[in-house]
C-alpha atoms as a PDB file:
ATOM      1  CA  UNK A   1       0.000   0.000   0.000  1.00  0.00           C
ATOM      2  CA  UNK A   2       1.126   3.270  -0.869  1.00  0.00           C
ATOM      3  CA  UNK A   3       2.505   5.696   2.227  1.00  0.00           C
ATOM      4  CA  UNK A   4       0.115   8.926   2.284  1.00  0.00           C
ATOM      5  CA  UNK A   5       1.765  11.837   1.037  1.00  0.00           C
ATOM      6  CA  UNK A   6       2.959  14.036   4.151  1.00  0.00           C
ATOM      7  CA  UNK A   7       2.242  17.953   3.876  1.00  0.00           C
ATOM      8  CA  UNK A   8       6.325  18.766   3.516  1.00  0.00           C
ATOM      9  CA  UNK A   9       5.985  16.207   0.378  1.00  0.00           C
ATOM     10  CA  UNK A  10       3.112  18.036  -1.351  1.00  0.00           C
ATOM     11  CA  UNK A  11       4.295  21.300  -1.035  1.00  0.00           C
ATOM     12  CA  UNK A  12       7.689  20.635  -1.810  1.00  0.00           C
ATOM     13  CA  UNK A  13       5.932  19.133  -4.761  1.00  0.00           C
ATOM     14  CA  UNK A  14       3.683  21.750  -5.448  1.00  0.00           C
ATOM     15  CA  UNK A  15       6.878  24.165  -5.760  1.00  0.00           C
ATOM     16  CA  UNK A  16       8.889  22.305  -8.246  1.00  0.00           C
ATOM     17  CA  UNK A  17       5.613  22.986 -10.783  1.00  0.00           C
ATOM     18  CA  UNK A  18       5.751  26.031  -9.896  1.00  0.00           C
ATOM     19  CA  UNK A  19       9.639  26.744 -10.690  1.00  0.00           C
ATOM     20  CA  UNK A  20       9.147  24.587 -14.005  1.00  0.00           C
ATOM     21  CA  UNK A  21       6.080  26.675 -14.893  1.00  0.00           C
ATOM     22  CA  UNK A  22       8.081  30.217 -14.112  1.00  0.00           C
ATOM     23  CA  UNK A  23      10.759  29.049 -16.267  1.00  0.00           C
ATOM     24  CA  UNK A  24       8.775  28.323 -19.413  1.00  0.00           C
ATOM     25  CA  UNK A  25       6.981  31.518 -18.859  1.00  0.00           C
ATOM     26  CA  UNK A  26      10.268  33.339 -18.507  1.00  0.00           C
ATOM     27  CA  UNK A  27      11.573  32.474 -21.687  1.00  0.00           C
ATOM     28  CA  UNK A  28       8.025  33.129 -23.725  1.00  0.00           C
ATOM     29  CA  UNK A  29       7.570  35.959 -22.310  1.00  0.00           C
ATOM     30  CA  UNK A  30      11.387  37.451 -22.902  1.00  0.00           C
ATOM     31  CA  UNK A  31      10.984  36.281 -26.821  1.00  0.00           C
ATOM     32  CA  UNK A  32       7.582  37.649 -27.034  1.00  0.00           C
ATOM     33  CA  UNK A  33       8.462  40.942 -25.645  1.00  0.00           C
ATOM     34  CA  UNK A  34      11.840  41.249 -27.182  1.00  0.00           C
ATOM     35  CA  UNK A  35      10.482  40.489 -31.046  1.00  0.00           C
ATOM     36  CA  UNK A  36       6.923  42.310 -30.196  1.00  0.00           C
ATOM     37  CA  UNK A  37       8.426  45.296 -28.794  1.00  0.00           C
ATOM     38  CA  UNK A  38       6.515  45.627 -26.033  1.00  0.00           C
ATOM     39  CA  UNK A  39       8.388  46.436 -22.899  1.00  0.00           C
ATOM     40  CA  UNK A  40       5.431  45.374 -20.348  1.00  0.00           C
ATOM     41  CA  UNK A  41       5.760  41.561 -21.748  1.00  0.00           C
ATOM     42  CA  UNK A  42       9.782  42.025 -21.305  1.00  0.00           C
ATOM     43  CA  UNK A  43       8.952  43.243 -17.402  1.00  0.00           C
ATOM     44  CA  UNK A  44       6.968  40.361 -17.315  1.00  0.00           C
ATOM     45  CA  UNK A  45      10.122  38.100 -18.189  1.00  0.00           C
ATOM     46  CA  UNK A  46      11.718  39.815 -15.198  1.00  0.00           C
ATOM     47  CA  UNK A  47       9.483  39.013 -12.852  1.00  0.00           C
ATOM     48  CA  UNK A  48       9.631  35.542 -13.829  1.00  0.00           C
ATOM     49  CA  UNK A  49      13.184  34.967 -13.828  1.00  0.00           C
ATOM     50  CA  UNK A  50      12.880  36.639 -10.407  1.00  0.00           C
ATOM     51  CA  UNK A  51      10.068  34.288  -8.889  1.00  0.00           C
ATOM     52  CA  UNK A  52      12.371  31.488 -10.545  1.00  0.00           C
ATOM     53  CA  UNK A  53      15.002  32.409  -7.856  1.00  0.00           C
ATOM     54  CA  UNK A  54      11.869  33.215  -5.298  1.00  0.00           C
ATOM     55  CA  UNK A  55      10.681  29.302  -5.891  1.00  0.00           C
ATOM     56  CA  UNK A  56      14.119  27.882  -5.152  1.00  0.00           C
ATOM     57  CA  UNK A  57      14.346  29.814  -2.450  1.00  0.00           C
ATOM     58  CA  UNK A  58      10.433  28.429  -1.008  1.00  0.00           C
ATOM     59  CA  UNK A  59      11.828  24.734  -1.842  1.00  0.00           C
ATOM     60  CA  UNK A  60      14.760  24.995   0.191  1.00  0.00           C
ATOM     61  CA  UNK A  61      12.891  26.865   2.858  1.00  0.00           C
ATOM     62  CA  UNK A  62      10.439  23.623   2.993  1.00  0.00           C
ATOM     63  CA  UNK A  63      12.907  20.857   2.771  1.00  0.00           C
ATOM     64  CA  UNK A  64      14.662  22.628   5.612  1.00  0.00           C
ATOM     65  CA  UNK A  65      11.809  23.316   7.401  1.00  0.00           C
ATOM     66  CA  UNK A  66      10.763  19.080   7.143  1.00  0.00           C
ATOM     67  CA  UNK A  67      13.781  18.381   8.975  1.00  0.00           C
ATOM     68  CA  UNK A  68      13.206  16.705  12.492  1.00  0.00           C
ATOM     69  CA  UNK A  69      13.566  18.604  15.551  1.00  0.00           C
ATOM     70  CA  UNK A  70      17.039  18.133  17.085  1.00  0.00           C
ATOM     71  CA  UNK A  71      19.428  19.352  19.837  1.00  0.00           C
ATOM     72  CA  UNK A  72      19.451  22.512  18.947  1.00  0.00           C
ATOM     73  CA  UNK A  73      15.956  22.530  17.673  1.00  0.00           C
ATOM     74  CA  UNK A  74      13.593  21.419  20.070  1.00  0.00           C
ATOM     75  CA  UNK A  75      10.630  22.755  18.402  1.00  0.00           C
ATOM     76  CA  UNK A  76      12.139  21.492  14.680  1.00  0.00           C
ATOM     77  CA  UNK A  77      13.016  23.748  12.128  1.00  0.00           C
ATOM     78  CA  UNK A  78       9.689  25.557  11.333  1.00  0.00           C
ATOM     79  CA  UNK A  79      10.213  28.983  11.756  1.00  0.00           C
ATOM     80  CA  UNK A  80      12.490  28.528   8.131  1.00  0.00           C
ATOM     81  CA  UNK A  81       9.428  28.884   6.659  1.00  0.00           C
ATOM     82  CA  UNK A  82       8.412  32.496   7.518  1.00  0.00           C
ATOM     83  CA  UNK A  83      12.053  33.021   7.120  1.00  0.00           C
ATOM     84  CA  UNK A  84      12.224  32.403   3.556  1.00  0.00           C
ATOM     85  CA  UNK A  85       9.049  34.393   3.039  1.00  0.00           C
ATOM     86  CA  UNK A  86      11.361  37.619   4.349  1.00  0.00           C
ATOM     87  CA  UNK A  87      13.475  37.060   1.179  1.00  0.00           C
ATOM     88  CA  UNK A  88      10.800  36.055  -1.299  1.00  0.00           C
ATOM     89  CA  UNK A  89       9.201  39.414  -0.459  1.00  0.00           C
ATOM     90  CA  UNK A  90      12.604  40.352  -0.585  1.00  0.00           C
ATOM     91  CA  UNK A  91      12.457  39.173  -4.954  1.00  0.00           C
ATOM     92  CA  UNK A  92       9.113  40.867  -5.177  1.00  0.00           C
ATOM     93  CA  UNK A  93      10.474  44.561  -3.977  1.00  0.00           C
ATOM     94  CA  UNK A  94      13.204  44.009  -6.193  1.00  0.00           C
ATOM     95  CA  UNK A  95      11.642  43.000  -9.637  1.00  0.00           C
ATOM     96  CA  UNK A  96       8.772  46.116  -8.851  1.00  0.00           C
ATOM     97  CA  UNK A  97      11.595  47.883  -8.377  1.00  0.00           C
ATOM     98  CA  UNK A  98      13.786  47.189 -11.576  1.00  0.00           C
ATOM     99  CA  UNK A  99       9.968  46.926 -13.381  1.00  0.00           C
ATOM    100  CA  UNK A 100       9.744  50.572 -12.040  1.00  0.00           C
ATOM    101  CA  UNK A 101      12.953  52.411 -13.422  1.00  0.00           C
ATOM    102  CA  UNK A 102      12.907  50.567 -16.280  1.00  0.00           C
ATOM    103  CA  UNK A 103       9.161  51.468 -17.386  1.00  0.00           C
ATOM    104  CA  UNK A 104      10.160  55.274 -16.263  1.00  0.00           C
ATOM    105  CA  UNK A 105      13.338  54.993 -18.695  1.00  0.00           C
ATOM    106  CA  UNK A 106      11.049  54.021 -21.513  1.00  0.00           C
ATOM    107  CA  UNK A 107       8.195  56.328 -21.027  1.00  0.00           C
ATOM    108  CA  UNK A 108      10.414  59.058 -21.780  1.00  0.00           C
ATOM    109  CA  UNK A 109      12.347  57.237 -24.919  1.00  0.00           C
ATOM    110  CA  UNK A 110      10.428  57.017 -28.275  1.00  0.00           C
ATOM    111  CA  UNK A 111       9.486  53.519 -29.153  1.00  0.00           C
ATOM    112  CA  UNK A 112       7.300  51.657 -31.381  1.00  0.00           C
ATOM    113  CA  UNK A 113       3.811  50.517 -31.484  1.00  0.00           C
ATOM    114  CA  UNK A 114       3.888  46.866 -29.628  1.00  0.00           C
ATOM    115  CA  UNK A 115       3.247  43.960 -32.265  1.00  0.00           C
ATOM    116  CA  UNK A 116      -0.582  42.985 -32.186  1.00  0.00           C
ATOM    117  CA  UNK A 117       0.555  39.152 -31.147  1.00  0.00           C
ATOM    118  CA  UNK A 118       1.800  39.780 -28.186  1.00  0.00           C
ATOM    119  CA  UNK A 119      -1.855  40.022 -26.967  1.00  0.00           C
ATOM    120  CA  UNK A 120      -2.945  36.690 -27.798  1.00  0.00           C
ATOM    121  CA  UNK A 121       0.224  35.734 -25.860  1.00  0.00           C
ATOM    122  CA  UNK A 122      -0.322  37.858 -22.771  1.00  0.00           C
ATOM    123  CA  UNK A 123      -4.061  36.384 -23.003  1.00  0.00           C
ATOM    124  CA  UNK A 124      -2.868  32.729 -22.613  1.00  0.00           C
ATOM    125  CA  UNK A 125      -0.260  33.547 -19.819  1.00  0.00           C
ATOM    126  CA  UNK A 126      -3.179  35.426 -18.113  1.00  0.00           C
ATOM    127  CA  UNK A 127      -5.210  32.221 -18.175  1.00  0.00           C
ATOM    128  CA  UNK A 128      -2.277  30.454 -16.846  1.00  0.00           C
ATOM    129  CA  UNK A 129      -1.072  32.151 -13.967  1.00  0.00           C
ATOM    130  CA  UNK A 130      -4.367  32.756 -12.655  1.00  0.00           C
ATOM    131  CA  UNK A 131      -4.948  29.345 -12.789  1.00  0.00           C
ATOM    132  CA  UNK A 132      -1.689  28.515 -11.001  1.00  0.00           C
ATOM    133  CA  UNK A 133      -2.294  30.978  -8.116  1.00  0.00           C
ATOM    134  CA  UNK A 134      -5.602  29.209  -7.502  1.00  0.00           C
ATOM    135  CA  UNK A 135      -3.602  25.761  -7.334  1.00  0.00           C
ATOM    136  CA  UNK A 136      -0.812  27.061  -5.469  1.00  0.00           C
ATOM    137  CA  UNK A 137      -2.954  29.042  -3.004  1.00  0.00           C
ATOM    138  CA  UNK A 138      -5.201  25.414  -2.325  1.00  0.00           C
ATOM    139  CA  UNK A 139      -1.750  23.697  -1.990  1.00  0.00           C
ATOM    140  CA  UNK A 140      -1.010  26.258   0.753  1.00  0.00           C
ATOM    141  CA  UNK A 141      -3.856  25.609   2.698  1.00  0.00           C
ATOM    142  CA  UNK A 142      -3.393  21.550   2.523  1.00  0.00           C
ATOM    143  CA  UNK A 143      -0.664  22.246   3.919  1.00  0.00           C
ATOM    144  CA  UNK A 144      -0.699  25.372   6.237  1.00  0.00           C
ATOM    145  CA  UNK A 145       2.656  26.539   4.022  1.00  0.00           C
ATOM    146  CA  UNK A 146       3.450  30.250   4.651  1.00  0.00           C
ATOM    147  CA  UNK A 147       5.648  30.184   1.945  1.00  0.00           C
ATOM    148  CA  UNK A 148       4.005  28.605  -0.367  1.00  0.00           C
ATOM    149  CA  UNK A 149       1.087  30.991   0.115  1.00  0.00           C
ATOM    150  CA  UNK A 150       3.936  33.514  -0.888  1.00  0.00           C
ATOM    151  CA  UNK A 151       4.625  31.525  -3.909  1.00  0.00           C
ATOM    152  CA  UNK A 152       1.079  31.486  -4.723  1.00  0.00           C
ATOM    153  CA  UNK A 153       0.686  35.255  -4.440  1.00  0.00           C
ATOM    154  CA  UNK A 154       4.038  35.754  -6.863  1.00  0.00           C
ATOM    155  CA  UNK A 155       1.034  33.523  -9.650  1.00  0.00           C
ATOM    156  CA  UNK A 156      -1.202  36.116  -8.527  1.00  0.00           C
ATOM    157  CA  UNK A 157       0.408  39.374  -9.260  1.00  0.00           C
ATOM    158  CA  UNK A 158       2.316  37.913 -12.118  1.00  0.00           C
ATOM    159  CA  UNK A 159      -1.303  37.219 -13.551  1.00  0.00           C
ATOM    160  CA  UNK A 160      -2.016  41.154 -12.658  1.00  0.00           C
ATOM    161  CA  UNK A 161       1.057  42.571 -14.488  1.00  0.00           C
ATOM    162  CA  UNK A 162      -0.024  40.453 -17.415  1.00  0.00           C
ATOM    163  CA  UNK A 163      -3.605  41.907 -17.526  1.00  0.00           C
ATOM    164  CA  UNK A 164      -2.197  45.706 -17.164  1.00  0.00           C
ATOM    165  CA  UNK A 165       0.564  44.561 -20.348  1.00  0.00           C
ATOM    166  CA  UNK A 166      -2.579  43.420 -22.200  1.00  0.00           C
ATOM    167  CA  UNK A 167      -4.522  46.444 -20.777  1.00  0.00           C
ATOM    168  CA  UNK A 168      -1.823  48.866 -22.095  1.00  0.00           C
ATOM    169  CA  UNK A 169      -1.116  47.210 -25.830  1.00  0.00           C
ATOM    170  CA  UNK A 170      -4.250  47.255 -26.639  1.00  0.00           C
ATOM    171  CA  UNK A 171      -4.530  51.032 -25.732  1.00  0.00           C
ATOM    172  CA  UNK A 172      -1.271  51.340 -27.392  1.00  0.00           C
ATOM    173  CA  UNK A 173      -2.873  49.421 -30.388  1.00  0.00           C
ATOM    174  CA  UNK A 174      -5.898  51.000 -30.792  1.00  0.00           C
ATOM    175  CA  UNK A 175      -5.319  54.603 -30.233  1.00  0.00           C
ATOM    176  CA  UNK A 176      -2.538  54.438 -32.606  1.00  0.00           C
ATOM    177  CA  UNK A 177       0.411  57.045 -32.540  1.00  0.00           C
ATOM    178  CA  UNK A 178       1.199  58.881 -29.627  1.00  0.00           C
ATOM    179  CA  UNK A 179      -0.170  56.003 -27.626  1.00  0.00           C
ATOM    180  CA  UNK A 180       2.701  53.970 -27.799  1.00  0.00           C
ATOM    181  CA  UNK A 181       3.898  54.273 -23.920  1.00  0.00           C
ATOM    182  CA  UNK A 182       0.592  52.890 -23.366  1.00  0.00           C
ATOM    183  CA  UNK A 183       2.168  49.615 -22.410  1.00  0.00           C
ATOM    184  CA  UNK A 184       5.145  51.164 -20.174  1.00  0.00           C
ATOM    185  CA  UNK A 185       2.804  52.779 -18.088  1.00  0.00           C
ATOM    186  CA  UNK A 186       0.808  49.508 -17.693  1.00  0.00           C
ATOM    187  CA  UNK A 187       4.117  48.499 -16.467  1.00  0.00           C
ATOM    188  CA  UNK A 188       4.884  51.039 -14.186  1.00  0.00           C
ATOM    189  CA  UNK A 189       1.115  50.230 -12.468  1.00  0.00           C
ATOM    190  CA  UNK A 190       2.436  47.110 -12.043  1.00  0.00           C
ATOM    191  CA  UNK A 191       5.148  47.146 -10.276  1.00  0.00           C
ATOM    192  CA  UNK A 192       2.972  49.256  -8.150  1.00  0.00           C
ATOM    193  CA  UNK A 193       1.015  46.518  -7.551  1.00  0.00           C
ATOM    194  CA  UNK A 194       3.717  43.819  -6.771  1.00  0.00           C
ATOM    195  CA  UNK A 195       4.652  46.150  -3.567  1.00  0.00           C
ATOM    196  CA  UNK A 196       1.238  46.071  -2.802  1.00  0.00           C
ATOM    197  CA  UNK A 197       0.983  42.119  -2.644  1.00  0.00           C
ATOM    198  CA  UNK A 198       4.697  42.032  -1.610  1.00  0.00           C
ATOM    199  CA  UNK A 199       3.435  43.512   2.148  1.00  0.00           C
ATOM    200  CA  UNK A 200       0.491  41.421   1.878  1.00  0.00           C
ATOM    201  CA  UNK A 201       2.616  38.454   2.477  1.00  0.00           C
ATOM    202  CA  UNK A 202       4.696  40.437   4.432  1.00  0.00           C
ATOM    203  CA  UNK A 203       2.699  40.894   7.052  1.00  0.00           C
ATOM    204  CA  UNK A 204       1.280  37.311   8.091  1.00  0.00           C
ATOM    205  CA  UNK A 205       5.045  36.062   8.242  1.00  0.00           C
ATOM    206  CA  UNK A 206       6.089  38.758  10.471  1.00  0.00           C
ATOM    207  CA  UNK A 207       3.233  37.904  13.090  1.00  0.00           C
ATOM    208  CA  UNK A 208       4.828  34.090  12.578  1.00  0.00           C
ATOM    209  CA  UNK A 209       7.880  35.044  13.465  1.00  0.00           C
ATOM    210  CA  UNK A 210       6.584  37.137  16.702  1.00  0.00           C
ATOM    211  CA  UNK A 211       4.440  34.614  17.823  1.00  0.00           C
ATOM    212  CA  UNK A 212       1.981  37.047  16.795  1.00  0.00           C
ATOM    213  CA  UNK A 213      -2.070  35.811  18.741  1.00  0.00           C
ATOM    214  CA  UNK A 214      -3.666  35.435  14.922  1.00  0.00           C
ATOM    215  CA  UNK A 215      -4.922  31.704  15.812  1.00  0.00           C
ATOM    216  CA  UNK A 216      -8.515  32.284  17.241  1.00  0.00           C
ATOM    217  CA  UNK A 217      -9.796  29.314  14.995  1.00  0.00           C
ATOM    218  CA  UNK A 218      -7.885  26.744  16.125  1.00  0.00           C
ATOM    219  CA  UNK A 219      -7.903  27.923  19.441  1.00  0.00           C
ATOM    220  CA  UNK A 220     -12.009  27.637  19.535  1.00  0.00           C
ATOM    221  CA  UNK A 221     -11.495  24.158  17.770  1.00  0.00           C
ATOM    222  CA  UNK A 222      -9.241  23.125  20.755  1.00  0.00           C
ATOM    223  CA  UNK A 223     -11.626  24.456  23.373  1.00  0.00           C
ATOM    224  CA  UNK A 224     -14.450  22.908  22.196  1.00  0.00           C
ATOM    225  CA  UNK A 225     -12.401  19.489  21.446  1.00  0.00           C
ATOM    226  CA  UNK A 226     -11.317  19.368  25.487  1.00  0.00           C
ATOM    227  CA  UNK A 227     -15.053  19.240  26.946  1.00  0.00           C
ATOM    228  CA  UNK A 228     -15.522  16.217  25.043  1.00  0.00           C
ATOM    229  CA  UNK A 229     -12.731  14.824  27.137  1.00  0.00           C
ATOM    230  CA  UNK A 230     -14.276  13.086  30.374  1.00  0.00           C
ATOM    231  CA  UNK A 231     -12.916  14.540  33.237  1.00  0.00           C
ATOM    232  CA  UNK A 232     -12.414  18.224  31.805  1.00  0.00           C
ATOM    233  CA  UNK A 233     -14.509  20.635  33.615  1.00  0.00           C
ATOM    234  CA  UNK A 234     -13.175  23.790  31.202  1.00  0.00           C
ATOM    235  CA  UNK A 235     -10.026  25.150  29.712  1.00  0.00           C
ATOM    236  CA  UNK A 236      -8.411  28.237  31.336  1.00  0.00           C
ATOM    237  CA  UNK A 237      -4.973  29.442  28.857  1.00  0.00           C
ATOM    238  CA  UNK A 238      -5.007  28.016  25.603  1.00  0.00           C
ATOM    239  CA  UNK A 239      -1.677  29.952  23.778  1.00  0.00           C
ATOM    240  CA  UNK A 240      -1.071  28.685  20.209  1.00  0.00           C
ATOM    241  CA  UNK A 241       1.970  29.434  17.841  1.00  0.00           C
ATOM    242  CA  UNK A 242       3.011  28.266  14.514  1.00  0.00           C
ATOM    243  CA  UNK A 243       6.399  26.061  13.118  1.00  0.00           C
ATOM    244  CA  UNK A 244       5.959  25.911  10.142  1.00  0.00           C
ATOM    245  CA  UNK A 245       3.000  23.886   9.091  1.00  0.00           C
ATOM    246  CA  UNK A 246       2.040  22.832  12.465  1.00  0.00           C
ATOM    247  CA  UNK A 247       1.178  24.349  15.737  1.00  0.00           C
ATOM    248  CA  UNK A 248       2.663  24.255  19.332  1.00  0.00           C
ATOM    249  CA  UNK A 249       0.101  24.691  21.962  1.00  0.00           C
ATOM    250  CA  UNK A 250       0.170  25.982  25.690  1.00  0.00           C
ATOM    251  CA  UNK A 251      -2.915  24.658  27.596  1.00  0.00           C
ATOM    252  CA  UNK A 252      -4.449  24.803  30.727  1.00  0.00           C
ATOM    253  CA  UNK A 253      -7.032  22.506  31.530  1.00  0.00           C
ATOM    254  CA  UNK A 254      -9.764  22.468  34.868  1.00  0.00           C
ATOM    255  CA  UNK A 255     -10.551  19.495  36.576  1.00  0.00           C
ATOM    256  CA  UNK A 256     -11.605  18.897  39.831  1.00  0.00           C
ATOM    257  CA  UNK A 257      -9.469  19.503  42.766  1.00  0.00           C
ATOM    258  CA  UNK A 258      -9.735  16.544  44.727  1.00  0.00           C
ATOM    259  CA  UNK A 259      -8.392  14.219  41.388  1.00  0.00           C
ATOM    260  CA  UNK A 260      -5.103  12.422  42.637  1.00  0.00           C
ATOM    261  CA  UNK A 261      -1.935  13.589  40.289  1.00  0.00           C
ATOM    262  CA  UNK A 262      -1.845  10.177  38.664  1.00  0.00           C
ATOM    263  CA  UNK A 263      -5.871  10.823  37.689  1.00  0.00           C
ATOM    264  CA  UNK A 264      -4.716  14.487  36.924  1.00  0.00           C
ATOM    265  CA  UNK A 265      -1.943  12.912  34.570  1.00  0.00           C
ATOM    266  CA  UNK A 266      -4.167  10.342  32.795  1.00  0.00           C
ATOM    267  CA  UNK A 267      -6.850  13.144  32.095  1.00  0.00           C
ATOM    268  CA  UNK A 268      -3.730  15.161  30.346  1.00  0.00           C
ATOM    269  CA  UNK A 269      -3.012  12.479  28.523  1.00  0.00           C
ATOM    270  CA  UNK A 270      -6.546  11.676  27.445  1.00  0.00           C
ATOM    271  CA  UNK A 271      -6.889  15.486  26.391  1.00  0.00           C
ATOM    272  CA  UNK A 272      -3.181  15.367  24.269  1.00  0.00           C
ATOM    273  CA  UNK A 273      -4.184  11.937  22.370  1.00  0.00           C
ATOM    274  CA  UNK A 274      -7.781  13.523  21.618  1.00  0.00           C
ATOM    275  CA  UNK A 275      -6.268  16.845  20.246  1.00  0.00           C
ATOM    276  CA  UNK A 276      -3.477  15.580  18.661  1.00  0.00           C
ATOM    277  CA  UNK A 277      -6.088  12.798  16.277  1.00  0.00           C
ATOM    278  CA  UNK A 278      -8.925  15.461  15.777  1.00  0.00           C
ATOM    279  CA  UNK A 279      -6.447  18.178  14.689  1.00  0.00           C
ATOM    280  CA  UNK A 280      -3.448  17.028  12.855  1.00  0.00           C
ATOM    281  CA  UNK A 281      -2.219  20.077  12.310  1.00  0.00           C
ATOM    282  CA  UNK A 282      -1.051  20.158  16.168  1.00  0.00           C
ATOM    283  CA  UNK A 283       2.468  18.968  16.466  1.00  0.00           C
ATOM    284  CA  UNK A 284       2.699  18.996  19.991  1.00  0.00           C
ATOM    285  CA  UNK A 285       1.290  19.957  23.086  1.00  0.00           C
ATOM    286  CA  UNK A 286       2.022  21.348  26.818  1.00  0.00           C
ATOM    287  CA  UNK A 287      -1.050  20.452  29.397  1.00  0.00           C
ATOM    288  CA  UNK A 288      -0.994  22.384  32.464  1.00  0.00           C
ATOM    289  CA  UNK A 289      -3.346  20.809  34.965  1.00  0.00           C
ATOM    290  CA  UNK A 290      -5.758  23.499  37.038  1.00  0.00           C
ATOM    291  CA  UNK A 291      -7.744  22.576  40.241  1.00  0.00           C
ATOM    292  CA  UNK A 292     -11.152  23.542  39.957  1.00  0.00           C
END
């Protein structure tokens, strides 16, 4: 019988279609751009090539992250995760960035019309990378990934700099002469827009990194989970942080006072082994038992 896939396996997975997918897209979009003369599709090859490097990095950020917890990593090696996310939002500054100067640079040079086939191309990568972001972003929530989630978002807003190239050549197109920045300044929007997402993903990792309280859900799940448990009058602290894909959780639980501390222990125990099978996402947890 074939061993389940673990979560580590299926995002590292999910990543190397993602690297393979921004390297074909790279190159097409570099030709296109190059032989169409559109300077939007060419910023478009940029921010592949940089989500190339962005993917590599969010592969070796999950492999490293899979590794058991150790010595010197008690709590494993999760908190690579929101790591790596730093320095894919790291990619993301620096492609809006180069997308920036670059579309400034060519809004002030004279340039020709962009060729009329480099829509039907930016139509198809449209299609595309919308399509991965909605893959990637599922992936991410299989498997709790903070970094793929970034990954996912670099699908996203390459999908948005694609529509604002496609926005801008046909302007560019249809308008005729004196139009033909049309397509820089679609560009320039862009990049705009990649900062945007860029602190959108920001954000989420620096709470991981903090320890940040943004786990309500679970934290209801895990209340609601303990009453079940015989024994368990109520739950007092319940403190939840994440490592990687999993969670470690702090928890006090109520029982009654007169319980002997071998009772006390079993009822711990019995509250762990539920929590642990009803939510698998919980790596490991600390019971602190209250007298009611």
């Amino acid at each position: 019988m074939k061993k389940p896939e673990t979560k580590s396996e299926k995002a590292i997975r999910t990543t190397y279609w993602s690297i393979a997918g921004n390297t074909f897209l790279a190159i097409t979009k570099g030709i296109a751009g190059i032989f169409g003369n559109s300077y939007a599709l060419i910023a478009d090859a940029i921010e592949s090539t940089t989500d190339i490097f962005s993917s590599l990095l969010v592969l070796f950020g999950l492999k490293y992250a899979a590794k058991p917890a150790d010595e010197n990593h008690p709590y494993g090696h999760g908190k690579a995760e929101p790591l790596i996310t730093f320095a894919v939002v790291g990619f993301l500054v620096v492609s809006a960035t180069i997308i920036f100067i670059e579309s400034i640079h060519n809004i002030q040079k004279p340039h020709s019309i962009p060729k009329p086939f480099t829509l039907i191309v930016l139509g198809a990568i449209i299609l595309f990378k919308e399509a991965s972001y909605r893959y990637v972003i599922q992936k991410s929530k299989e498997t709790n990934s903070t970094s793929l989630k970034a990954d996912a978002w670099h699908h996203r807003s390459d999908a948005v700099t694609s529509l604002m190239a496609f926005i801008g050549i046909s302007i560019a197109l249809f308008f005729g002469k004196g139009y033909e920045t049309a397509d820089d300044w679609a560009a320039l929007l862009a990049s705009l827009f990649i900062v945007y997402n860029a602190y959108l993903i920001f954000r989420p990792a620096l709470g991981e990194i903090m320890d940040e309280h943004l786990h309500d859900d679970i934290i209801g799940e895990i209340r609601a989970q303990c009453t079940k448990v015989e024994g368990v009058i109520a739950t007092e602290k319940c403190k939840v942080r994440k490592m990687g894909m999993h969670y470690i959780v702090d928890l006090h639980v109520i029982v009654q006072k007169d319980l002997t501390v071998f009772e006390g222990h079993q009822i711990a125990h019995n509250v762990k082994d539920a929590l642990m099978n009803d939510i698998p996402d919980i790596a490991d947890i600390l019971i602190h038992i209250e007298p009611n």
